[in-house]
Protein backbone atom coordinates (compact mmCIF):
# COMPACT_ATOMS: atom_id res chain seq x y z
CA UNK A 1 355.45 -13.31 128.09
CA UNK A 2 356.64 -10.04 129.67
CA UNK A 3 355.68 -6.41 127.53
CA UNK A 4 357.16 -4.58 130.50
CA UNK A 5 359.50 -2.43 129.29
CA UNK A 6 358.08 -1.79 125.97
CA UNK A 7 359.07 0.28 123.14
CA UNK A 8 356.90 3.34 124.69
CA UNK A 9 358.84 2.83 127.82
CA UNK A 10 361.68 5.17 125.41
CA UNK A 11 359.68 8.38 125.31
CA UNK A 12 357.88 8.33 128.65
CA UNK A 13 361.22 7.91 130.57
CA UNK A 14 363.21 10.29 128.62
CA UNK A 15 360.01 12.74 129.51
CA UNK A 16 360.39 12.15 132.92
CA UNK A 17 364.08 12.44 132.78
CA UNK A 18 363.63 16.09 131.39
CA UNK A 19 360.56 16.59 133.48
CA UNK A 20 363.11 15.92 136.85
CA UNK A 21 365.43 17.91 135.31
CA UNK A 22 363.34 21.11 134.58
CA UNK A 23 361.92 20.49 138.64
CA UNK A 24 366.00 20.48 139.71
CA UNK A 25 366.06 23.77 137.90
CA UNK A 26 368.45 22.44 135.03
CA UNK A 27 367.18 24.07 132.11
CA UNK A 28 367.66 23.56 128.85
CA UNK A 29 371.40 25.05 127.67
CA UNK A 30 372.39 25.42 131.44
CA UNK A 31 376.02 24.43 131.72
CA UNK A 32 375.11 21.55 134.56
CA UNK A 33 372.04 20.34 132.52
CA UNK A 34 374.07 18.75 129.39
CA UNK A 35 376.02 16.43 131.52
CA UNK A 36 373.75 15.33 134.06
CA UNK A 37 370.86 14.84 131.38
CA UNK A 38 374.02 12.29 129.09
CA UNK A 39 374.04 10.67 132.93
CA UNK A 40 370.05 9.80 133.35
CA UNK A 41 369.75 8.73 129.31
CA UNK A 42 372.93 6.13 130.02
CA UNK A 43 370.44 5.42 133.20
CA UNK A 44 367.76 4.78 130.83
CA UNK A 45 369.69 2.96 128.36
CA UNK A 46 371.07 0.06 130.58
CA UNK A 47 367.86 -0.16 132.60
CA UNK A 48 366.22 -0.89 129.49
CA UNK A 49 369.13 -3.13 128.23
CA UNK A 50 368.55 -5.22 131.00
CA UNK A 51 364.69 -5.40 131.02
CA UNK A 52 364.07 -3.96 134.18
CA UNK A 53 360.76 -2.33 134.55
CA UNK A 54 360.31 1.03 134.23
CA UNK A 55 359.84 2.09 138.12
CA UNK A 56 363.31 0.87 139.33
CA UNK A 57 365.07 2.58 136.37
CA UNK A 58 363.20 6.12 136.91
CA UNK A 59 364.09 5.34 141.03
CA UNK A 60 367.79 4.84 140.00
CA UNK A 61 367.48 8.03 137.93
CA UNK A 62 365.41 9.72 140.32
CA UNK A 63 368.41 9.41 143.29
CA UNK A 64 371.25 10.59 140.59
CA UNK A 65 369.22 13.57 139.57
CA UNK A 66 368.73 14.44 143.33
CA UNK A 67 372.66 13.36 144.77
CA UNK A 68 373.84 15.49 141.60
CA UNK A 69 371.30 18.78 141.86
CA UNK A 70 370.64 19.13 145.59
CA UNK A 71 367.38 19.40 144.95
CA UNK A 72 365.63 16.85 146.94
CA UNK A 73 361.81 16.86 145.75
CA UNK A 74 361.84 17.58 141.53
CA UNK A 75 357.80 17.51 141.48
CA UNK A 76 357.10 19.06 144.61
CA UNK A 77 355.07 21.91 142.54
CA UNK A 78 353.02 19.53 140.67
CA UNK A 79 352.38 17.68 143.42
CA UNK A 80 350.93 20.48 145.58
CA UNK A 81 348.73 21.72 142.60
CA UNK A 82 347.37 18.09 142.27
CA UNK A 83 346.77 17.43 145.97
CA UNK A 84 344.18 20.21 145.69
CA UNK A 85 342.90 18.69 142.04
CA UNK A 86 342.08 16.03 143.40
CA UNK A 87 340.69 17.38 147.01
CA UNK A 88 337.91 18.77 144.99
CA UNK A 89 337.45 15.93 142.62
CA UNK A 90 337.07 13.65 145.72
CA UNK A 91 334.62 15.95 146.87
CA UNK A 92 332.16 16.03 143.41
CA UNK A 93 332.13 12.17 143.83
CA UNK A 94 329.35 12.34 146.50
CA UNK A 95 328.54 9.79 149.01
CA UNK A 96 329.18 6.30 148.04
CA UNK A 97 327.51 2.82 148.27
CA UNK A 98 328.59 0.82 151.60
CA UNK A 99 330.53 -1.49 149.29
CA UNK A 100 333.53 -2.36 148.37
CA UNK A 101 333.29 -2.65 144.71
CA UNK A 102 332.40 0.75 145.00
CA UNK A 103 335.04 2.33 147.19
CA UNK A 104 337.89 0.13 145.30
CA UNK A 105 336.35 1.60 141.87
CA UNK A 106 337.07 5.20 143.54
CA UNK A 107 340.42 4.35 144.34
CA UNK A 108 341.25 3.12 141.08
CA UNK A 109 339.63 6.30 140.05
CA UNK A 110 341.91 8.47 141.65
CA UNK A 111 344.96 6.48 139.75
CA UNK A 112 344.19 8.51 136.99
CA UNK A 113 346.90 11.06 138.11
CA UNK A 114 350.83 10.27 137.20
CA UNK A 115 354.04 11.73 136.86
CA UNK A 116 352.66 12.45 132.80
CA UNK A 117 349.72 14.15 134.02
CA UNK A 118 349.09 17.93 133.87
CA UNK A 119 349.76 19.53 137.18
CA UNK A 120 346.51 20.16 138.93
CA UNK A 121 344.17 19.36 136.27
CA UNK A 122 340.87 17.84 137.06
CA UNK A 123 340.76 16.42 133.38
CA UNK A 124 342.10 12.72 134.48
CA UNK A 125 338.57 12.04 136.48
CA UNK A 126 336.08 14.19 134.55
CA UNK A 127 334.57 11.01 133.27
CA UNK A 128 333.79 10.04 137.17
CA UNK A 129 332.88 6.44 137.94
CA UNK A 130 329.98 6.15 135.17
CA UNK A 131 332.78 6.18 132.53
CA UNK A 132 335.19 3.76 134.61
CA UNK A 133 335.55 0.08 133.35
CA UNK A 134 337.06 -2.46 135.21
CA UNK A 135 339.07 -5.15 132.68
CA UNK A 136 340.24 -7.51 135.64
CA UNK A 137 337.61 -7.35 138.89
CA UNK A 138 338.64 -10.21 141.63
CA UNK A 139 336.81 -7.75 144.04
CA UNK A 140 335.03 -10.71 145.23
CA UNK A 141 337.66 -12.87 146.18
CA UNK A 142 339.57 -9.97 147.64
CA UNK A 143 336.20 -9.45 149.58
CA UNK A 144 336.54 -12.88 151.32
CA UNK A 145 339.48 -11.93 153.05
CA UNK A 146 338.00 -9.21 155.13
CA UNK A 147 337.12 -10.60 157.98
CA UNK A 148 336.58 -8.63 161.51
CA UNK A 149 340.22 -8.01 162.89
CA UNK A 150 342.42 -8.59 159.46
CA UNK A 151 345.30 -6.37 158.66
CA UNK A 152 344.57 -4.51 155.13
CA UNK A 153 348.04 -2.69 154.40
CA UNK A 154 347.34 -0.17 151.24
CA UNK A 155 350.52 0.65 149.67
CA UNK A 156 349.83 4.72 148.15
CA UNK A 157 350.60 5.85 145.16
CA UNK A 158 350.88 9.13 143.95
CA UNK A 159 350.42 12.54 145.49
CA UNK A 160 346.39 13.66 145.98
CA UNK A 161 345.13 9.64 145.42
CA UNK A 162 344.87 9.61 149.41
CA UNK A 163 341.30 11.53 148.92
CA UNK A 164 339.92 8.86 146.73
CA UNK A 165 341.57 6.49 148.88
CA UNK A 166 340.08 7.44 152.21
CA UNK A 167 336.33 6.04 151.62
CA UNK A 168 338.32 2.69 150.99
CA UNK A 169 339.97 3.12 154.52
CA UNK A 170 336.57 4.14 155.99
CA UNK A 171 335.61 0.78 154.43
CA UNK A 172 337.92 -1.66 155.57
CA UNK A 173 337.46 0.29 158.79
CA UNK A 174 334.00 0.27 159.50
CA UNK A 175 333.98 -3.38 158.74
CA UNK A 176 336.20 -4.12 161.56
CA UNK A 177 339.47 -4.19 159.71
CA UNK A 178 342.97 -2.67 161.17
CA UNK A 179 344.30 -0.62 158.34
CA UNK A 180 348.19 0.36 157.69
CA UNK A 181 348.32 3.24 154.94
CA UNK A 182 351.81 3.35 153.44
CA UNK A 183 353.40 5.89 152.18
CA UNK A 184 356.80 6.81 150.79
CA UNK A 185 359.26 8.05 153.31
CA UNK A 186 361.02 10.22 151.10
CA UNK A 187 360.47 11.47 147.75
CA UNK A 188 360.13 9.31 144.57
CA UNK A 189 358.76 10.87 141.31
CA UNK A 190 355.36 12.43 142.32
CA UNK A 191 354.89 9.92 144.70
CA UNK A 192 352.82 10.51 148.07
CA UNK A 193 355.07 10.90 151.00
CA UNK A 194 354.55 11.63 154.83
CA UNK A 195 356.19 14.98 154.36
CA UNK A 196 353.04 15.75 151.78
CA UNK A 197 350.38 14.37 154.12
CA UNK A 198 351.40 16.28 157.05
CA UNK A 199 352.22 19.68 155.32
CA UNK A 200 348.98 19.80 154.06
CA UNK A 201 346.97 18.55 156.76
CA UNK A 202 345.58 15.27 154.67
CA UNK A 203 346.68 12.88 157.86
CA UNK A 204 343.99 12.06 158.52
CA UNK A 205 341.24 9.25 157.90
CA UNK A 206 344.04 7.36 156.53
CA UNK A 207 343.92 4.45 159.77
CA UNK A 208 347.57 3.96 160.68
CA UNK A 209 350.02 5.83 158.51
CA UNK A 210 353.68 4.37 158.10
CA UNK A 211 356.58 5.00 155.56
CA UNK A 212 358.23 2.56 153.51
CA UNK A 213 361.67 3.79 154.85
CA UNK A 214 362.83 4.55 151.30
CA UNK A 215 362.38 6.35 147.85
CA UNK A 216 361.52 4.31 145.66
CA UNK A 217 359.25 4.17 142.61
CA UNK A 218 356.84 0.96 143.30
CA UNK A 219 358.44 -0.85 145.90
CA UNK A 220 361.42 -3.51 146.01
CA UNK A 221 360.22 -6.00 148.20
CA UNK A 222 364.21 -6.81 148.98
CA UNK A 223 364.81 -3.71 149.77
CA UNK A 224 362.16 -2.57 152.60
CA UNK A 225 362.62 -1.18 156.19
CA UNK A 226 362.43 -4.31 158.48
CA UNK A 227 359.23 -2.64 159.58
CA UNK A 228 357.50 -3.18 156.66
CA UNK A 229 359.06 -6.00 155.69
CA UNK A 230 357.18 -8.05 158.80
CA UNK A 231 354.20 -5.62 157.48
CA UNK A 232 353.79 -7.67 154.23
CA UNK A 233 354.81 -11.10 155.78
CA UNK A 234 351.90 -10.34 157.91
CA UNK A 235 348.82 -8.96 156.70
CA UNK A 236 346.21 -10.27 156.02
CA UNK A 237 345.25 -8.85 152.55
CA UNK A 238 347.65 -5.79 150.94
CA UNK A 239 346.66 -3.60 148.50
CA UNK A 240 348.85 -1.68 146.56
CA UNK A 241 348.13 1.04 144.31
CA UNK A 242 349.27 2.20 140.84
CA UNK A 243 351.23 1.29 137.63
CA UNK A 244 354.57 0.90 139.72
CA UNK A 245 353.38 -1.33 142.45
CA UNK A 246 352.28 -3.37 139.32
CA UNK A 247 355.26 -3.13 137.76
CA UNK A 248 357.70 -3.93 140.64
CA UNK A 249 355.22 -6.66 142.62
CA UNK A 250 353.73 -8.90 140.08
CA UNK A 251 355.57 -12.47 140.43
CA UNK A 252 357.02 -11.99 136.75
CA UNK A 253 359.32 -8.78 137.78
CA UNK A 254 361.27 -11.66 139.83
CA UNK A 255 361.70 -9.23 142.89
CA UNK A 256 360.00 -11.50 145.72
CA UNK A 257 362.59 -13.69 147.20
CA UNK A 258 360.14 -16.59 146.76
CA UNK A 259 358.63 -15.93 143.39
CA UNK A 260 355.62 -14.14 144.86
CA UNK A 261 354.38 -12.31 147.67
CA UNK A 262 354.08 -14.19 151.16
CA UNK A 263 350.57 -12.66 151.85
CA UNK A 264 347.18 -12.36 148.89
CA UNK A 265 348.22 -9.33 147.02
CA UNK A 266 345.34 -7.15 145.86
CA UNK A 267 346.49 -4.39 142.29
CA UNK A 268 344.25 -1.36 142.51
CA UNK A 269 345.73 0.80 139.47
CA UNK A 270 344.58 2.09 135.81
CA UNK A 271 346.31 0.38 132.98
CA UNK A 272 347.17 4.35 131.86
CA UNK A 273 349.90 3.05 128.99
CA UNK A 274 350.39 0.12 126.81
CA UNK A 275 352.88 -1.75 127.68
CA UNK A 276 351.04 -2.60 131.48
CA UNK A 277 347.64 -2.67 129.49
CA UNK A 278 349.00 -5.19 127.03
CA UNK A 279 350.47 -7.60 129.59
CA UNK A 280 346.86 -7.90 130.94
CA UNK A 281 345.02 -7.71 127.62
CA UNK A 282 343.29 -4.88 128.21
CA UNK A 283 343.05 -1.71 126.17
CA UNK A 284 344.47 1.36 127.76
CA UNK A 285 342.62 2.99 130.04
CA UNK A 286 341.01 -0.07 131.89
CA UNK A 287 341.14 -0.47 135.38
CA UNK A 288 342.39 -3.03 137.22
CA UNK A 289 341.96 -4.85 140.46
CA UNK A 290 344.06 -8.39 140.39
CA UNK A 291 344.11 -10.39 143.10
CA UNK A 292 347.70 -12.37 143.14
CA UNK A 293 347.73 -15.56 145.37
CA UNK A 294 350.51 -16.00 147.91
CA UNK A 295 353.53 -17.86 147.19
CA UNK A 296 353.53 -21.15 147.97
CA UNK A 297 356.75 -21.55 150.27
């Protein structure tokens, strides 16, 4: 049984329906704001209607809000203040163990930033990896697969994670591994993009940096650039990051054309609401790192 959407899914949207919005300059009362705010809620309401997860309805409200604004990054504010949040919380983590368990855990650390998440606040990892508790850990398994010369692609996730991420690259790296770090080509909710690496200099350390070739929230695996399309087909292990890779990859959202992905898919994300926490049993606030088989074909 599915709990994606659930009944919080109402609230959090609509917030991030205003949230875009205020970041297209459409305030409250503004003669533009009225209709194009009755325009995202029918977004909301239909996407709902027809149980589709919460990333593709906030990336079909996401493109409206842009086509109709001309405004083509809502959260690019936030999402400068929190690439420097979490530069510096990156930085108070210290030198890690030469494991993976350990440089996963930091990258499911660095989740704790969202679209819901006060802009450049250090509050999401003030607990640091003492306080961090895995409820699903097929670390080990996903372990097995990194062998000298595999392809790892990481699929990012949102804007400042690549500093928590980059000990994970070092990683996979030093063990031999080729890595593909991908980010979104354009912008999609507070989403890392290539734009936001380069401008602020954070290209770096990231092994081979591509972009999806689209804006979306998560990703539609039907809907990819050919590039990586072949990407996922072939790699050895991908890991993607964060509630919307969750949301849009996992075999039940019905998006891979045969029922799952073709290659081991490896979840690094926290379970930040309920809905995703309870359709893992967890509480809210667990991390996560679930290793999904590949389809059988």
């Amino acid at each position: 049984m599915s709990f994606i959407p659930g009944p919080e899914c109402v609230p959090c949207l609509d917030g991030l329906a205003r949230a875009v919005l205020a970041g297209c300059g459409l305030l409250p009362g503004a003669a533009k704001t009225g209709p194009l705010a009755a325009r995202l809620d029918e977004v909301i309401a239909d996407g709902l209607a027809r149980g589709h997860s919460p990333a593709l309805i906030a990336s079909r409200f996401l493109a409206l809000a842009r086509r109709e604004s001309g405004v083509d990054d809502p959260f690019a504010a936030k999402k400068r203040q929190d690439m420097a949040a979490a530069r510096r919380a990156a930085a108070g983590l210290g030198p890690l163990p030469a494991t993976l368990a350990a440089v996963a855990r930091a990258a499911i650390l660095g989740n704790a930033l969202d679209h819901f998440t006060g802009p450049g606040q250090d509050g999401p990892w003030r607990g640091g990896l003492g306080e961090l508790r895995l409820g699903v850990d097929d670390l080990a398994q996903a372990e097995a697969l990194l062998r000298p010369g595999a392809l790892v692609a990481i699929l990012a996730d949102n804007c400042g994670e690549q500093a928590f991420d980059r000990p994970l690259v070092g990683h996979l790296l030093g063990r031999g591994c080729q890595v593909a770090y991908v980010v979104k080509s354009a912008p999609a909710q507070n989403d890392l993009t290539l734009d936001d690496l380069r401008h602020a200099g954070e290209d770096y350390g990231l092994g081979r940096i591509v972009g999806t070739g689209s804006a979306q929230v998560g990703l539609d695996p039907r809907e990819v650039s050919a590039e990586i399309g072949a990407l996922l087909a072939r790699a050895d292990l991908v890991i993607a990051k964060g509630m919307g890779h969750y949301e849009t990859l996992r075999p039940a959202a019905g998006l891979w054309p045969h029922g799952g992905p073709p290659r081991p898919l490896l979840l690094l994300f926290l379970a930040k609401c309920a809905p995703v926490a309870r359709s893992l049993d967890l509480a809210p606030g667990q991390g996560v790192a679930l290793l999904i088989p590949p389809a059988e074909v």
